[in-house]
N, C-alpha and C. Protein backbone atom coordinates (compact mmCIF):
# COMPACT_ATOMS: atom_id res chain seq x y z
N UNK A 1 -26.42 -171.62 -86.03
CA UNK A 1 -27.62 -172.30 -85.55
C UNK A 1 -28.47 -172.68 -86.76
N UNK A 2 -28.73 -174.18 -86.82
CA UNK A 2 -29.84 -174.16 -87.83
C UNK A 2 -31.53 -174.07 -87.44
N UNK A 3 -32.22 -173.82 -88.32
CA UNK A 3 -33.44 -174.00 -88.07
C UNK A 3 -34.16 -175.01 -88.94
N UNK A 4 -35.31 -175.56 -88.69
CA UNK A 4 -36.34 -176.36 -89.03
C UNK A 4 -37.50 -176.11 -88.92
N UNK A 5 -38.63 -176.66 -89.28
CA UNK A 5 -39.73 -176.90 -89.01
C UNK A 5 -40.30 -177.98 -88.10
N UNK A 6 -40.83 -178.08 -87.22
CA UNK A 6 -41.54 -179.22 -87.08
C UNK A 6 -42.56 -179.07 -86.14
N UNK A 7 -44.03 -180.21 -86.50
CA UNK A 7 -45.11 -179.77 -86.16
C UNK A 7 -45.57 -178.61 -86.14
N UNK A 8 -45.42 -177.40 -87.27
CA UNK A 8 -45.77 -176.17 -88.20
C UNK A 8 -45.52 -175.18 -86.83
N UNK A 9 -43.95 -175.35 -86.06
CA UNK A 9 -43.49 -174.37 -85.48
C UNK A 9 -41.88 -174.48 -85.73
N UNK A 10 -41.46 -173.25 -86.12
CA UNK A 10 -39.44 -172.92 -85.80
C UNK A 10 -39.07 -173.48 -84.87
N UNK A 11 -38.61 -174.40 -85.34
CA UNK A 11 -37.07 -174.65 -83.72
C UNK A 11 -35.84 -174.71 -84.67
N UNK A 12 -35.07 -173.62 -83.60
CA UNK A 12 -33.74 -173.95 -84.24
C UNK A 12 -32.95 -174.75 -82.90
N UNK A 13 -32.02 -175.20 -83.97
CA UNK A 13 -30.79 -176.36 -83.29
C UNK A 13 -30.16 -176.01 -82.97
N UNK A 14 -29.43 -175.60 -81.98
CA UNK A 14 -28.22 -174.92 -81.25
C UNK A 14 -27.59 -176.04 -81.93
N UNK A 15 -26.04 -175.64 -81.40
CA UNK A 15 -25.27 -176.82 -81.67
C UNK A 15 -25.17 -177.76 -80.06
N UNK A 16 -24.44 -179.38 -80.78
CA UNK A 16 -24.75 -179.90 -79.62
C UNK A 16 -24.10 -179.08 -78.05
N UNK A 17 -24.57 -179.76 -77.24
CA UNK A 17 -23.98 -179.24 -75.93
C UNK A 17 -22.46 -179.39 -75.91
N UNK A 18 -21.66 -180.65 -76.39
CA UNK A 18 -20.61 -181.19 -76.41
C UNK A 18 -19.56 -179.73 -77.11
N UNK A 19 -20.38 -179.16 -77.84
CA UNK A 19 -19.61 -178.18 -79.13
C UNK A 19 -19.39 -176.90 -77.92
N UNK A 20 -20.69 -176.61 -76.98
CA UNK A 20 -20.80 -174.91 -76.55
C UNK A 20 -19.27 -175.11 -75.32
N UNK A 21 -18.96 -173.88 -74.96
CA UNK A 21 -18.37 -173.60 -74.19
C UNK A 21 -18.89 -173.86 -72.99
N UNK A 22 -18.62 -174.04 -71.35
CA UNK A 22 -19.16 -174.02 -70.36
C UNK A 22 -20.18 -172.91 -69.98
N UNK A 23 -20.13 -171.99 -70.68
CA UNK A 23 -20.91 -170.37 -70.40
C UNK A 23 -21.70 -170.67 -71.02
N UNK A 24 -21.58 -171.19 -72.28
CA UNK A 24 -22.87 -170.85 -73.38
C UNK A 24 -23.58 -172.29 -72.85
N UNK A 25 -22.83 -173.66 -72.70
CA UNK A 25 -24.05 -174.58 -71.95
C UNK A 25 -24.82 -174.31 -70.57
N UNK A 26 -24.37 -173.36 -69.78
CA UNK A 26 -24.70 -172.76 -68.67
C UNK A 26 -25.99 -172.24 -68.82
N UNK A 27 -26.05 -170.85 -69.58
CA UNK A 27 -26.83 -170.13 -70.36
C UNK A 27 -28.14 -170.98 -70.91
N UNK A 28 -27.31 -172.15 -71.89
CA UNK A 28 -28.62 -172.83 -72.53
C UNK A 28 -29.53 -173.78 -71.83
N UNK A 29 -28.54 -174.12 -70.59
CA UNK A 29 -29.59 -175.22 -69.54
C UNK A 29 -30.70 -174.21 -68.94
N UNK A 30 -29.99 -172.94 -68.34
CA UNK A 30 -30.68 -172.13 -67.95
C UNK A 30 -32.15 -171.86 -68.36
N UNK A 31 -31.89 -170.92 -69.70
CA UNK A 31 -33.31 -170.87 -70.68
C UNK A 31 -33.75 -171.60 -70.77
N UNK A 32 -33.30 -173.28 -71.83
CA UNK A 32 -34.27 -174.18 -71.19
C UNK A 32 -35.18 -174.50 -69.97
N UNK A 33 -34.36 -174.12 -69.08
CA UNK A 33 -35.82 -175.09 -67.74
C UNK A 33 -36.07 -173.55 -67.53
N UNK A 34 -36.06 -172.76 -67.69
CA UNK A 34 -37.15 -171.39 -67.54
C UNK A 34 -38.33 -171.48 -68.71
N UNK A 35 -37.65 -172.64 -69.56
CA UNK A 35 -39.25 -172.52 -70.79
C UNK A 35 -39.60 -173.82 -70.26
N UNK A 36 -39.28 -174.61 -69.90
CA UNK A 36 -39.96 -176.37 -69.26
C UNK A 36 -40.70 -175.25 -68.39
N UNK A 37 -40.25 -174.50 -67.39
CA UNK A 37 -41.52 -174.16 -66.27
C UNK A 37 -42.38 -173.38 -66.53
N UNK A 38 -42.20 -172.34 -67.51
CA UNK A 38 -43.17 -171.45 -68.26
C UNK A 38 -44.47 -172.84 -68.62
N UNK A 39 -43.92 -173.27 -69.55
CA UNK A 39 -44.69 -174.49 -70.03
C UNK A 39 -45.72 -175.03 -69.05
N UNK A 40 -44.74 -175.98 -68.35
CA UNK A 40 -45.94 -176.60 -67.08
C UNK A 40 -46.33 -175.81 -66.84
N UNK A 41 -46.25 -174.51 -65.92
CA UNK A 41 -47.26 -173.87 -65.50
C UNK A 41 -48.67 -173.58 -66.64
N UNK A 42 -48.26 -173.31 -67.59
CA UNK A 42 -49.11 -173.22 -68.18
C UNK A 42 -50.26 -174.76 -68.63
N UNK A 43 -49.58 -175.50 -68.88
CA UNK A 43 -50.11 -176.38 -68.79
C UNK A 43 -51.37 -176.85 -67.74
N UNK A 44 -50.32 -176.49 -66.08
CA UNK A 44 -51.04 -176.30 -65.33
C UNK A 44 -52.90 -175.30 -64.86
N UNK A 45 -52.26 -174.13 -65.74
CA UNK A 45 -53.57 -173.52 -66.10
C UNK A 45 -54.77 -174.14 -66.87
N UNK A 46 -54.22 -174.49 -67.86
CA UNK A 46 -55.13 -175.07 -68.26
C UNK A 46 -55.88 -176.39 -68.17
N UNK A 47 -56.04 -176.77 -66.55
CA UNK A 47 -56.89 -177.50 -66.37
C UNK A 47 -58.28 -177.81 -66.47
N UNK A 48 -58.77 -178.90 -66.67
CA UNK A 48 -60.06 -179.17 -66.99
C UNK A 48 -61.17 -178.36 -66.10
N UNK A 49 -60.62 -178.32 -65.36
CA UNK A 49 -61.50 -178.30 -63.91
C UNK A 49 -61.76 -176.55 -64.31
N UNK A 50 -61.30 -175.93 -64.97
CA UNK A 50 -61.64 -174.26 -65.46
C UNK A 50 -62.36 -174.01 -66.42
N UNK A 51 -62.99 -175.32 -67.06
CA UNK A 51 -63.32 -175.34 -68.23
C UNK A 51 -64.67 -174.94 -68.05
């Protein structure tokens, strides 16, 4: 896995999807949309309207 910088946070690069096995792309769609919904929700919190 490599890592980078960008916008002064770590992301590392899995390899592409094309490379993982069916388990490990399974796995990585997974985590992904468990952090997309972490996200929105949060996002969601922080609406104006709380301000």
């Amino acid at each position: 896995m490599r890592y980078r910088m960008k916008d002064g946070l770590l992301v590392a690069d899995p390899p592409s999807l094309e490379e993982m096995s069916p388990e490990e792309r399974a796995s990585f769609e997974a985590r992904r949309d468990r952090v997309k919904a972490l996200l929105d929700s949060w996002d969601e919190s922080k609406s104006p309207s709380q301000d």
